[in-house]
C-alpha atoms as a PDB file:
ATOM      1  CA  UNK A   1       0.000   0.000   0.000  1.00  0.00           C
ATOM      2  CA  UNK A   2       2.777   2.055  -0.192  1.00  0.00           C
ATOM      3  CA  UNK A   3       2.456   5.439  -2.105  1.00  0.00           C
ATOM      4  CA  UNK A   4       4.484   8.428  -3.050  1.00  0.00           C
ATOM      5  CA  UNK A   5       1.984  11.220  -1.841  1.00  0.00           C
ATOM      6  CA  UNK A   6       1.888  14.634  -3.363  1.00  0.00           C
ATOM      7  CA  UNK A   7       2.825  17.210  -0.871  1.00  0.00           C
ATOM      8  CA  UNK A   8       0.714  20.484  -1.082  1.00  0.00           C
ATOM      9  CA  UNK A   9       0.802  23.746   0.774  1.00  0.00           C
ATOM     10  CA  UNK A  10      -1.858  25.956  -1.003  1.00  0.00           C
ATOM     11  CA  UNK A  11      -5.550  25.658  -0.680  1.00  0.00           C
ATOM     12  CA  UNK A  12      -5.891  26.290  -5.229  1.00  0.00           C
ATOM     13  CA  UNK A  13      -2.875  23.609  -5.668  1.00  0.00           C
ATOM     14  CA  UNK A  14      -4.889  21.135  -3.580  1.00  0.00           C
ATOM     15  CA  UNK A  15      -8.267  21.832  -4.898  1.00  0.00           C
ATOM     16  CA  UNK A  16      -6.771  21.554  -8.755  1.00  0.00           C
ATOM     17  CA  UNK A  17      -5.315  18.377  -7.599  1.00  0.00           C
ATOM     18  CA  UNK A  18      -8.836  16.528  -6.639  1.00  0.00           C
ATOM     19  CA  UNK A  19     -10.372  18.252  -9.323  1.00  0.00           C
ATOM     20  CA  UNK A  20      -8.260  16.419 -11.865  1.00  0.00           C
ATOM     21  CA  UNK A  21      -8.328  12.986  -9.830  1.00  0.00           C
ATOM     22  CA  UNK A  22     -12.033  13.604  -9.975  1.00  0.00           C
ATOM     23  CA  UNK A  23     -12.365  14.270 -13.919  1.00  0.00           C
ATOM     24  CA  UNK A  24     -10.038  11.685 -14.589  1.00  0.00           C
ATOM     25  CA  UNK A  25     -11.581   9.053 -12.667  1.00  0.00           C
ATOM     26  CA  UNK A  26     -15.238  10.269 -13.879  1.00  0.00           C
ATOM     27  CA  UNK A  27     -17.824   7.132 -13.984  1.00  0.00           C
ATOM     28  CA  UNK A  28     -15.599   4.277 -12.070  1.00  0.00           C
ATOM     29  CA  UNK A  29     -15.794   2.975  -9.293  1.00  0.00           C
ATOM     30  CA  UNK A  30     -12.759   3.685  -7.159  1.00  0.00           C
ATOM     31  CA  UNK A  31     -13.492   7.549  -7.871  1.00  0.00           C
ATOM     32  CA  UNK A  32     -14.426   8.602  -4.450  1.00  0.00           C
ATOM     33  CA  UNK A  33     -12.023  10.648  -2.425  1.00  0.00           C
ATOM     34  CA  UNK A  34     -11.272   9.930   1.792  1.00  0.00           C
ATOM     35  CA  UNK A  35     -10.169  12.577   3.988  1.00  0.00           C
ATOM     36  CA  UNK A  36      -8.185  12.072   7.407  1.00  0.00           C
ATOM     37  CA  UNK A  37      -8.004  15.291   9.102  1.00  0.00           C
ATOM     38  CA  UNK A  38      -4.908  15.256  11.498  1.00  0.00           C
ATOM     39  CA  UNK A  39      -2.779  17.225  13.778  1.00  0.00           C
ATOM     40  CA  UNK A  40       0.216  15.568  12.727  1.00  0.00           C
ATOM     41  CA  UNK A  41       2.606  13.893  14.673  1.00  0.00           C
ATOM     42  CA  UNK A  42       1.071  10.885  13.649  1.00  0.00           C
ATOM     43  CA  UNK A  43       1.031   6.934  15.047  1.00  0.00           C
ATOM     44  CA  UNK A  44      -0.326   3.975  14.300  1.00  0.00           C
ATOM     45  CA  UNK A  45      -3.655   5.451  15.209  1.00  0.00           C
ATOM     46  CA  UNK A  46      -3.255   7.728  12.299  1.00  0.00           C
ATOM     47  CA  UNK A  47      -1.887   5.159   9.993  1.00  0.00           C
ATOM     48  CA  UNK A  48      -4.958   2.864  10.408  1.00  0.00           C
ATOM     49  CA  UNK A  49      -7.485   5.777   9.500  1.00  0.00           C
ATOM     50  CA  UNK A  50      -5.685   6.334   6.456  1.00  0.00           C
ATOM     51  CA  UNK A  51      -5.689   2.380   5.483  1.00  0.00           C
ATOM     52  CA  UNK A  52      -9.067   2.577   5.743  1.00  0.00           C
ATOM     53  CA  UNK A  53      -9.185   5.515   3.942  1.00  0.00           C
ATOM     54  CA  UNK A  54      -7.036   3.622   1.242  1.00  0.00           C
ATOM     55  CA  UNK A  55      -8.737   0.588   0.966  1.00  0.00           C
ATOM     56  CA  UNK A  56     -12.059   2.683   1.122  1.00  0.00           C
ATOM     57  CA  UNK A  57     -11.651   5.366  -1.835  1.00  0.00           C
ATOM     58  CA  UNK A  58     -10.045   5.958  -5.154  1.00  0.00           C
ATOM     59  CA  UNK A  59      -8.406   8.898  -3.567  1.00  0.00           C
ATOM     60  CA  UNK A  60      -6.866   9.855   0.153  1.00  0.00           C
ATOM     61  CA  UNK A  61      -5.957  13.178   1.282  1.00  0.00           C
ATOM     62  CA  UNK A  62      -4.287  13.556   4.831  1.00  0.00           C
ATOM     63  CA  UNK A  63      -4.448  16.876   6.101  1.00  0.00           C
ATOM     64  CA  UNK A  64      -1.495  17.645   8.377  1.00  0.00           C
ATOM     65  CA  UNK A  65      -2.675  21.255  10.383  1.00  0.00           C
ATOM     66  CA  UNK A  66      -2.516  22.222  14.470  1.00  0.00           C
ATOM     67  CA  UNK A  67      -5.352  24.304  14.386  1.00  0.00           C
ATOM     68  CA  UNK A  68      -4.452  27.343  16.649  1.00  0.00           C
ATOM     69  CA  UNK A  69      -8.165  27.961  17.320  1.00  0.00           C
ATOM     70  CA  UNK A  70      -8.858  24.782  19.102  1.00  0.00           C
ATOM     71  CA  UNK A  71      -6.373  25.543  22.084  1.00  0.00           C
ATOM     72  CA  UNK A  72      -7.233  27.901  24.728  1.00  0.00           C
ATOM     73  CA  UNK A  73      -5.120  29.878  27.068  1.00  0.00           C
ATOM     74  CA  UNK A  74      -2.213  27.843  28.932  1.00  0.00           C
ATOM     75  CA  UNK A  75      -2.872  24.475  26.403  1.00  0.00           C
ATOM     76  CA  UNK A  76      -0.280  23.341  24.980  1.00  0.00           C
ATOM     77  CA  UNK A  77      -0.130  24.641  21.137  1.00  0.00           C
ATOM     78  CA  UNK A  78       3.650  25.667  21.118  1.00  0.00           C
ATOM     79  CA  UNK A  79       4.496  22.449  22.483  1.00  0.00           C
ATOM     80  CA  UNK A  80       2.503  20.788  20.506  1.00  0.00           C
ATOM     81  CA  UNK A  81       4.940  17.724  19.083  1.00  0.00           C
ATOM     82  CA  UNK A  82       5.846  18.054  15.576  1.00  0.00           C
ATOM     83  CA  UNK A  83       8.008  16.192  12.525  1.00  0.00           C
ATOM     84  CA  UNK A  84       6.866  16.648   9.214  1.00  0.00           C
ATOM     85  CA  UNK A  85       9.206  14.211   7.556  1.00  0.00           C
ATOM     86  CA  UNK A  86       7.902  11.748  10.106  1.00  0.00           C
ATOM     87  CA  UNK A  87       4.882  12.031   9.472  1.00  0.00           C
ATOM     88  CA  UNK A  88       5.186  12.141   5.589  1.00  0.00           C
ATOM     89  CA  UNK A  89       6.863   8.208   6.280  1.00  0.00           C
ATOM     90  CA  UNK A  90       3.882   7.403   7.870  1.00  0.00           C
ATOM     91  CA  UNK A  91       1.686   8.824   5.160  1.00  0.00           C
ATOM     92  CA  UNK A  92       3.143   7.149   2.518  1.00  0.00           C
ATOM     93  CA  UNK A  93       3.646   3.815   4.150  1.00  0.00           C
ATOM     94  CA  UNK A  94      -0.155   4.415   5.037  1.00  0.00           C
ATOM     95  CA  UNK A  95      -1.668   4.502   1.321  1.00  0.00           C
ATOM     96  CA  UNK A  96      -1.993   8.168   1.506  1.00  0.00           C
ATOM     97  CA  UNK A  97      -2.059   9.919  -1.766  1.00  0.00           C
ATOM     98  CA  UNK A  98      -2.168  13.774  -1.071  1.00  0.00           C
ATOM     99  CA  UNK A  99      -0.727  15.436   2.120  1.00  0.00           C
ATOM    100  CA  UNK A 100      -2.275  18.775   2.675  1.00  0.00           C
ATOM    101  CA  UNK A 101       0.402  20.839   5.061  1.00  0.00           C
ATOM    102  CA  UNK A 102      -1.147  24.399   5.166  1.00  0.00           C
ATOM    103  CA  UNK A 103       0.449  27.554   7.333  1.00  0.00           C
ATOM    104  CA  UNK A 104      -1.964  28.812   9.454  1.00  0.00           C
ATOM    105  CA  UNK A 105      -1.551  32.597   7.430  1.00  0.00           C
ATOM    106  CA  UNK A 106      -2.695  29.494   4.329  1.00  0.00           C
ATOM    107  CA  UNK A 107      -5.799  28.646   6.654  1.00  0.00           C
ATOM    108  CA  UNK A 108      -6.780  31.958   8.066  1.00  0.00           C
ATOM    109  CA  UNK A 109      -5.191  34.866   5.635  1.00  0.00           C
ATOM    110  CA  UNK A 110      -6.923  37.471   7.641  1.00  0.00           C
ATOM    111  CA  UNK A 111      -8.738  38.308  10.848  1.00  0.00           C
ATOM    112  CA  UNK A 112     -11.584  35.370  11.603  1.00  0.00           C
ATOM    113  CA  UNK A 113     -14.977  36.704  11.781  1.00  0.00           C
ATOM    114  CA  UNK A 114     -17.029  33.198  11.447  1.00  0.00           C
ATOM    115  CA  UNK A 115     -17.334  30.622  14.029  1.00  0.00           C
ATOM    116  CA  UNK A 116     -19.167  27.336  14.117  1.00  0.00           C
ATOM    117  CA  UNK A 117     -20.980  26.059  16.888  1.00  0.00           C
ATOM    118  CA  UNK A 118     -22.203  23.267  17.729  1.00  0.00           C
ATOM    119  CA  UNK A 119     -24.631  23.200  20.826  1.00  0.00           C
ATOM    120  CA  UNK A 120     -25.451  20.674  23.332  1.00  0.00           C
ATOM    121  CA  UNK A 121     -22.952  17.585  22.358  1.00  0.00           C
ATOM    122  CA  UNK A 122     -20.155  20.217  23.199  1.00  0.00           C
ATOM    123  CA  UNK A 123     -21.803  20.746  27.152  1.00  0.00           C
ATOM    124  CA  UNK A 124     -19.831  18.288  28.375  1.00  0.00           C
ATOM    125  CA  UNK A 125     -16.794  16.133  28.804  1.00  0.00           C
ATOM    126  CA  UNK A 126     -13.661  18.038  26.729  1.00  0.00           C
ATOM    127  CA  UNK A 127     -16.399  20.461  26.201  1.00  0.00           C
ATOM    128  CA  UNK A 128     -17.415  21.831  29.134  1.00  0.00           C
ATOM    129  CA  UNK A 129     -13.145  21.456  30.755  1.00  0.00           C
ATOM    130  CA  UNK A 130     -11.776  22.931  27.243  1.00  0.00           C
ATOM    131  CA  UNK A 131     -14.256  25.780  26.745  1.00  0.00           C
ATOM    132  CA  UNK A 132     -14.540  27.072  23.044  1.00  0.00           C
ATOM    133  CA  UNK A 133     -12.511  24.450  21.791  1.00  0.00           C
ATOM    134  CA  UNK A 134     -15.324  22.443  20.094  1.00  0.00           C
ATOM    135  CA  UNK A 135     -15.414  25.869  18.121  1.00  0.00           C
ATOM    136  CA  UNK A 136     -12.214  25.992  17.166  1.00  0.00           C
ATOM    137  CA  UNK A 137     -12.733  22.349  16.089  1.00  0.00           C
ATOM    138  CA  UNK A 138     -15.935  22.418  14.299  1.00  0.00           C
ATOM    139  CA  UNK A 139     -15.100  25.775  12.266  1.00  0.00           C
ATOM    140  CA  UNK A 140     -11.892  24.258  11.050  1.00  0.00           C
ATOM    141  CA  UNK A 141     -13.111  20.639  10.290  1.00  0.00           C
ATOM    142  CA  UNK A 142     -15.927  22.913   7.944  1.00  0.00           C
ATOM    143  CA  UNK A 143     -12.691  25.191   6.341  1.00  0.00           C
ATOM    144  CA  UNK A 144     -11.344  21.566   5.664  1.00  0.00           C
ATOM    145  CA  UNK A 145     -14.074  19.715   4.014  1.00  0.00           C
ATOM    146  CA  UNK A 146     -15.265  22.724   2.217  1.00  0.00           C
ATOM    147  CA  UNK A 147     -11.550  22.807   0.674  1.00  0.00           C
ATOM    148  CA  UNK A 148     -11.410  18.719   0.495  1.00  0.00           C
ATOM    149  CA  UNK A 149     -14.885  18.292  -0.843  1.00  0.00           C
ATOM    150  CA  UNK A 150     -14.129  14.786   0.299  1.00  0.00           C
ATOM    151  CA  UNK A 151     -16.896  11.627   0.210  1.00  0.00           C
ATOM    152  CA  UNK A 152     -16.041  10.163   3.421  1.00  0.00           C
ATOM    153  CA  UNK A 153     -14.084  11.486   6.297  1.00  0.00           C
ATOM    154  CA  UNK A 154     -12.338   9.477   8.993  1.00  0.00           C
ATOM    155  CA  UNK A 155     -11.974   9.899  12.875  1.00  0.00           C
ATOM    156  CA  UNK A 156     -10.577   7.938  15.550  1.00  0.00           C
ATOM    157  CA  UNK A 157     -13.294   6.804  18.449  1.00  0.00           C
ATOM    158  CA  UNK A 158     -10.699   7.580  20.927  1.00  0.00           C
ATOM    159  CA  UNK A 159     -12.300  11.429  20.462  1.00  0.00           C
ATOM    160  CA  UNK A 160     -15.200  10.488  20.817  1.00  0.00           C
ATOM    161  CA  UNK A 161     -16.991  13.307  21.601  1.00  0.00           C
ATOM    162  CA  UNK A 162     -15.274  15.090  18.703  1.00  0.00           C
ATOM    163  CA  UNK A 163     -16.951  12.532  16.342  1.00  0.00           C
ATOM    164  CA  UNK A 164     -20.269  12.941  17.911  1.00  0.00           C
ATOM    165  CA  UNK A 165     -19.994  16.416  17.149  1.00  0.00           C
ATOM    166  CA  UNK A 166     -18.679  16.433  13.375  1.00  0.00           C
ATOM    167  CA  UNK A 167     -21.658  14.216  13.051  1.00  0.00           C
ATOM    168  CA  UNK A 168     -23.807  16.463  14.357  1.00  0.00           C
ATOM    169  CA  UNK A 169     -22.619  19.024  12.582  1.00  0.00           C
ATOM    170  CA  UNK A 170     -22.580  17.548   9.114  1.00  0.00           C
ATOM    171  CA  UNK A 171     -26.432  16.380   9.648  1.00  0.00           C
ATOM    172  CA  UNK A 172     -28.013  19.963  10.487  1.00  0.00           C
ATOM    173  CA  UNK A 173     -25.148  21.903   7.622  1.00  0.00           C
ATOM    174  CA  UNK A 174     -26.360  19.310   5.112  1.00  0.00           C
ATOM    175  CA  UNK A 175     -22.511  18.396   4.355  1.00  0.00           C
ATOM    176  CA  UNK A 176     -22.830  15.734   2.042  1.00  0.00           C
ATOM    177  CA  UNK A 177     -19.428  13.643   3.656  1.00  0.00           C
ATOM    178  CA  UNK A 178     -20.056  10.279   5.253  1.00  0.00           C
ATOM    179  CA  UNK A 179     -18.445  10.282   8.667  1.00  0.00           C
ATOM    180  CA  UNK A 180     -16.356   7.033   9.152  1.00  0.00           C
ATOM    181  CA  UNK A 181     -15.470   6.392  12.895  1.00  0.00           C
ATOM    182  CA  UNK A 182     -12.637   4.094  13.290  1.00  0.00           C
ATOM    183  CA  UNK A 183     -12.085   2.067  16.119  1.00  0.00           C
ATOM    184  CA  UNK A 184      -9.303   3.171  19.115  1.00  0.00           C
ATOM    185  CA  UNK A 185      -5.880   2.020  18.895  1.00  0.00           C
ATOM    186  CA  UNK A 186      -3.847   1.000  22.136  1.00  0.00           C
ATOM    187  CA  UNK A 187      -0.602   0.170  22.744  1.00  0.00           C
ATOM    188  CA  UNK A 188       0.756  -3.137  23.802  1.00  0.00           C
ATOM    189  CA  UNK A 189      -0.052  -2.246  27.261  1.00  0.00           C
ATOM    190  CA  UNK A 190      -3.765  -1.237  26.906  1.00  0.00           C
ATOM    191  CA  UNK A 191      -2.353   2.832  26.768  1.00  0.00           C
ATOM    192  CA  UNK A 192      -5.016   4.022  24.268  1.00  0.00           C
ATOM    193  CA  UNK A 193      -2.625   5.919  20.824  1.00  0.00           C
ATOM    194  CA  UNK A 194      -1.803   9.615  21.537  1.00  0.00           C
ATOM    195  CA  UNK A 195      -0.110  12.231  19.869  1.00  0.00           C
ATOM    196  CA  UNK A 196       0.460  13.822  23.699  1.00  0.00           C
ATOM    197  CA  UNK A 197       1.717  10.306  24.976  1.00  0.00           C
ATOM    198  CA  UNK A 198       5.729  11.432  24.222  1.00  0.00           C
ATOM    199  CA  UNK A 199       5.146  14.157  26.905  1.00  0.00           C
ATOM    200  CA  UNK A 200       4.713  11.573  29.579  1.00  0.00           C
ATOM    201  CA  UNK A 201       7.907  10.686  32.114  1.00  0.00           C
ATOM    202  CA  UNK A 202       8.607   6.547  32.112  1.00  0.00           C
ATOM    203  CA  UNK A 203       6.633   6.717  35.652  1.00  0.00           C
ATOM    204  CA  UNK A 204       3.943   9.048  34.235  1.00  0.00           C
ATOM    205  CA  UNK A 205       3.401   6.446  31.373  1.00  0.00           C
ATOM    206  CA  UNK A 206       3.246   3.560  33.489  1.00  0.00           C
ATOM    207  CA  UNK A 207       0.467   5.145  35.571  1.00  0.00           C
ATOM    208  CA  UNK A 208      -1.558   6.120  33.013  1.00  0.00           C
ATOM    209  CA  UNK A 209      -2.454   2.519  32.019  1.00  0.00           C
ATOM    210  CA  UNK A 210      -4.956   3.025  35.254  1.00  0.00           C
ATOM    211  CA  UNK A 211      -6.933   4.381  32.520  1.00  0.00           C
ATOM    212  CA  UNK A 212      -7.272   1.459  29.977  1.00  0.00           C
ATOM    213  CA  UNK A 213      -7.431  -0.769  33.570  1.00  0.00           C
ATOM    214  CA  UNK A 214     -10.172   1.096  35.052  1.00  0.00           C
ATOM    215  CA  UNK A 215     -12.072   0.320  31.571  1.00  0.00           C
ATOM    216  CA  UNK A 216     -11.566  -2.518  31.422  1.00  0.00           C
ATOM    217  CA  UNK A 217     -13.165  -2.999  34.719  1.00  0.00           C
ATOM    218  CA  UNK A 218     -16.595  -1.800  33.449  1.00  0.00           C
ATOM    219  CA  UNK A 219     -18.509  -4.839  32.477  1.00  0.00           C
ATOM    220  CA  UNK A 220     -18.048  -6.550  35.752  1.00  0.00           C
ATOM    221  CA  UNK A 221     -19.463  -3.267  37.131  1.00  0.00           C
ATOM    222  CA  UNK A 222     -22.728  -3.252  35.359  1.00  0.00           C
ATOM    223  CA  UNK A 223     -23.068  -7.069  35.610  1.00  0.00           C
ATOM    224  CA  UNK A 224     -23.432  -5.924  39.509  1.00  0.00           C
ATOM    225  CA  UNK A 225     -26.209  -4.068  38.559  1.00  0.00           C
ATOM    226  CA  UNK A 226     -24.450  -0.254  38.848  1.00  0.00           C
ATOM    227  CA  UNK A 227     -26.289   2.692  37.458  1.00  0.00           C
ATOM    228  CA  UNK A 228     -24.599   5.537  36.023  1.00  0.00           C
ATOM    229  CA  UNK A 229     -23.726   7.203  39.520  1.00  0.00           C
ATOM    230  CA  UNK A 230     -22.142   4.064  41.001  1.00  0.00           C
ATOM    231  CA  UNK A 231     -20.135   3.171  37.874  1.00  0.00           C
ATOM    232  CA  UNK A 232     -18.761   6.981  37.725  1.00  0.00           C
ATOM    233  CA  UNK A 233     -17.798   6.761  41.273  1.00  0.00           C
ATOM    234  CA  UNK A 234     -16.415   3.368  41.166  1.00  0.00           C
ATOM    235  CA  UNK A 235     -13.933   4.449  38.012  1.00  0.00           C
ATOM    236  CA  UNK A 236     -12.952   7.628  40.176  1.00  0.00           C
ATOM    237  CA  UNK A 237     -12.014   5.429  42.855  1.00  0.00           C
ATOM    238  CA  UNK A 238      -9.866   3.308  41.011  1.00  0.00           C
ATOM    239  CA  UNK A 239      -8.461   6.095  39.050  1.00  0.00           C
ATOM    240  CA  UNK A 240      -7.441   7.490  42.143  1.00  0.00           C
ATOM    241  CA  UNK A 241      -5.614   4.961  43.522  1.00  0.00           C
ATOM    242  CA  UNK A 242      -2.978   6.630  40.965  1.00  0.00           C
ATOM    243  CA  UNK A 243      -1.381   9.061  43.169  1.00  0.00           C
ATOM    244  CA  UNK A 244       0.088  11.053  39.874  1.00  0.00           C
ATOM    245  CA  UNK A 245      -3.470  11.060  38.473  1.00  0.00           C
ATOM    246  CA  UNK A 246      -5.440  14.299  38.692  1.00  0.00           C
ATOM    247  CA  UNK A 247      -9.274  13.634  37.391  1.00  0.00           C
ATOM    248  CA  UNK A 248     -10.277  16.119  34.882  1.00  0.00           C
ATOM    249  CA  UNK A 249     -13.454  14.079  34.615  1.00  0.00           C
ATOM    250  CA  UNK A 250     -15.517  10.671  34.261  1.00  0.00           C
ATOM    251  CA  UNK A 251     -18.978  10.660  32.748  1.00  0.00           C
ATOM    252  CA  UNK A 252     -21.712   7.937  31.536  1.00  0.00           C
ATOM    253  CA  UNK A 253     -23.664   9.516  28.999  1.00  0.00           C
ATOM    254  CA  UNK A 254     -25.456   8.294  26.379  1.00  0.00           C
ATOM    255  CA  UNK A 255     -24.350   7.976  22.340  1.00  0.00           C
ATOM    256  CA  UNK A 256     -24.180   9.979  20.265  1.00  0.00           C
ATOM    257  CA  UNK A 257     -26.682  12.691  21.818  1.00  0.00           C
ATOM    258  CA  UNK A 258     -23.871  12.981  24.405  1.00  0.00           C
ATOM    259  CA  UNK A 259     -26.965  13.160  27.379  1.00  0.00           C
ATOM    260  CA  UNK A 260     -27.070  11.787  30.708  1.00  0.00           C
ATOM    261  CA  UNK A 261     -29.127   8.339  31.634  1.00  0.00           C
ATOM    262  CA  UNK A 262     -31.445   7.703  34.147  1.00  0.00           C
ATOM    263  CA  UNK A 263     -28.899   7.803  37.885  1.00  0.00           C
ATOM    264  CA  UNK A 264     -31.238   5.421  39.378  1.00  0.00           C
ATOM    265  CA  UNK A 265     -31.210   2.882  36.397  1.00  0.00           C
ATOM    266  CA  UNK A 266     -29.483  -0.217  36.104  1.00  0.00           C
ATOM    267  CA  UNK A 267     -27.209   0.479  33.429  1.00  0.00           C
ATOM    268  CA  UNK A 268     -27.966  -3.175  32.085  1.00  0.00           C
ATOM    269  CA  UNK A 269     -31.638  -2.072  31.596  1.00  0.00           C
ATOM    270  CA  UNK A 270     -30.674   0.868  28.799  1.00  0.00           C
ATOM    271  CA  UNK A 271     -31.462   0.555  25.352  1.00  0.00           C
ATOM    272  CA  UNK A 272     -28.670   3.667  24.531  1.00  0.00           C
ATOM    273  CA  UNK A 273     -25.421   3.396  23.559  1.00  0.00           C
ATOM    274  CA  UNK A 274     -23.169   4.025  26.395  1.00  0.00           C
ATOM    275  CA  UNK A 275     -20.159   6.360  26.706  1.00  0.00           C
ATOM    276  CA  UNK A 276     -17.857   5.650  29.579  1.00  0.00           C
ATOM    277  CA  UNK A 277     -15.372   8.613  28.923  1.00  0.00           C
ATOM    278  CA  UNK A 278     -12.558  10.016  31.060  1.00  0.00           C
ATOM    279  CA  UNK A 279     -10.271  12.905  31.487  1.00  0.00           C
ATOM    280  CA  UNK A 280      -7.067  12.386  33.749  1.00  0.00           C
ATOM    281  CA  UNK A 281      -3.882  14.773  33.899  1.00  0.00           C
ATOM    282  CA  UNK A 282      -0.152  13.441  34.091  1.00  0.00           C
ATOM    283  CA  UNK A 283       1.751  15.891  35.174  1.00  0.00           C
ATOM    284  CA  UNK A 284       0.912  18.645  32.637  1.00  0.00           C
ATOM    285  CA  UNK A 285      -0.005  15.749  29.936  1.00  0.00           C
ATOM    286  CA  UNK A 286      -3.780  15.409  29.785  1.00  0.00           C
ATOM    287  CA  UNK A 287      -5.235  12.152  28.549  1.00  0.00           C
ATOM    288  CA  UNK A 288      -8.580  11.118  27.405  1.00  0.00           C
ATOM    289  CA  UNK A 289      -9.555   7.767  27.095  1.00  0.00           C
ATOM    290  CA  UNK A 290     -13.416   5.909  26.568  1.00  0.00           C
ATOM    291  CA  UNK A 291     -15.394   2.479  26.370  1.00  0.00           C
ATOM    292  CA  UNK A 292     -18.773   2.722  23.758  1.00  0.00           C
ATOM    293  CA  UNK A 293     -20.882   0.029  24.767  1.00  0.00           C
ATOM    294  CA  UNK A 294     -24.196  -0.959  22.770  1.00  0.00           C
ATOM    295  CA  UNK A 295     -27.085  -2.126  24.360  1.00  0.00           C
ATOM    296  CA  UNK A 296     -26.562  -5.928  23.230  1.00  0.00           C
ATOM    297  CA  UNK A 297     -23.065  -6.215  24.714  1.00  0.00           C
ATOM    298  CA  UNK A 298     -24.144  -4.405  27.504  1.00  0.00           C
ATOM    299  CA  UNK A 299     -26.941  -7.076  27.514  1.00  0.00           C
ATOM    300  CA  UNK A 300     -24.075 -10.093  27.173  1.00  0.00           C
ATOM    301  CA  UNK A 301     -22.180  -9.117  30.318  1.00  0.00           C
ATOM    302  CA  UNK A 302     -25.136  -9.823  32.520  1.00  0.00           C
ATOM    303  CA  UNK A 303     -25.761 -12.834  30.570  1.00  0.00           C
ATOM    304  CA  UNK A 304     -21.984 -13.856  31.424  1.00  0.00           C
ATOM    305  CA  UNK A 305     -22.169 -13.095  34.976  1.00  0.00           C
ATOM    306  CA  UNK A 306     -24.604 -15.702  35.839  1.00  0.00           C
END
């Protein structure tokens, strides 16, 4: 699957560049184009959204672009880890076909006076912890697939929220782009695939598999019958038996609509999806990590429990 991507800087060079893939590829049926929208610095993660991209589509463009908008005051944007030859490796031992590396003076040329929004989905979790980055996120995601014009689009479920909200947002814009949510990636170790996992100190990184444990622990929780307030205060505990972990937060909510269940409910009794998510700091290195459970598995836990 190995490819030889085009490398392209300017918004007109890439546009030209789909336009003739698309005219030249006119009636067959490998003429659809994928998108991966990144933030570079890419892992395995990255490399399996643009397989499926690959395998998927006549055409895959890989956007490469930290998106200044998306990080409030005191985040980490200017440490944000970078290599572009890196990442071009990946890319092109990916399948990728097109890597798209604006400048942010190529993404915003002059002073931004339109902002997406996205209500509700964004209330919680990163949203309500990381206010107006949702923003920053759904106004560029909307820059990109205006410029990409892409048929299908491709986002890790480790964001979780993030998807629930580009799906959101493509339903009530009418963007015709099929969302493709791609399952999470984790390291040997159960440590779910980050970008920000380099920032983490050898005891830092061994700690922060409390996450993927504490996950892990879910189904034997809800085969005990938990509702959503035991089960969130069960994960803190365990979480906390971390002593480098600080909580940002842990939430059951349901999926997509990104809303609350019943608190007295046996979670076993829902017919949502479920979305276990957490938020914990390392140091200055904040993770985020989920389990999305669907009503029949959450069904086949309590069926394995007796």
């Amino acid at each position: 699957m190995k490819t030889n991507p085009k490398i392209v800087r300017k918004i007109a060079e890439l546009r030209s560049e789909i336009a003739n893939f698309k005219q030249r590829e006119s009636g067959k049926a490998d003429s659809t184009v994928g998108f991966v929208p990144t933030m570079g610095y890419l892992h395995d993660g990255h490399a399996s959204l643009i397989r499926q991209s690959a395998t998927d589509n006549g055409l895959t463009v890989l956007s490469i672009f930290v998106n200044p908008i998306q990080f409030g005051p005191g985040e980490d944007l200017d440490k944000y880890p970078r290599d572009e030859e890196r990442d071009i490796r990946v890319a092109s031992d990916s399948g990728a076909d097109i890597v798209f590396l604006p400048s942010v003076e190529e993404m915003y040329p002059r002073r931004r006076v339109t902002t997406v929004t996205v209500d509700d989905v964004t209330d919680r979790l990163c949203g309500a912890s990381r206010p107006g980055h949702f923003d920053g996120v759904a106004t560029v995601v909307v820059k990109l697939f205006n410029i990409v014009q892409p048929d299908r689009a491709y986002f890790g479920q480790k964001d979780a929220q993030q998807v629930a909200v580009i799906e959101r947002m493509t339903q009530d814009l009418n963007i015709p782009v099929e969302i493709v949510p791609c399952p999470i990636l984790r390291e040997e170790d159960g440590l779910a695939l980050s970008s920000r996992n380099v920032y983490l100190s050898p005891e830092q990184r061994q700690e922060a598999l409390v996450l993927s444990k504490s996950l892990a622990r879910i189904p034997e929780w809800i085969a005990e019958g938990m509702n959503a307030t035991r089960l969130i205060a069960s994960l803190k505990d365990f979480i906390g038996q971390s002593p480098l972990a600080d909580i940002d937060y842990v939430d059951v909510l349901t999926y997509p609509d990104l809303s609350p269940p019943d608190g007295d409910m046996p979670l076993f009794e829902t017919d949502s999806n479920l979305l276990i998510a957490v938020a914990v700091r390392f140091g200055r290195t904040r993770l985020i990590d989920n389990r999305l459970l669907k009503p029949t598995e959450v069904g086949a836990y309590i069926c394995s429990a007796k």
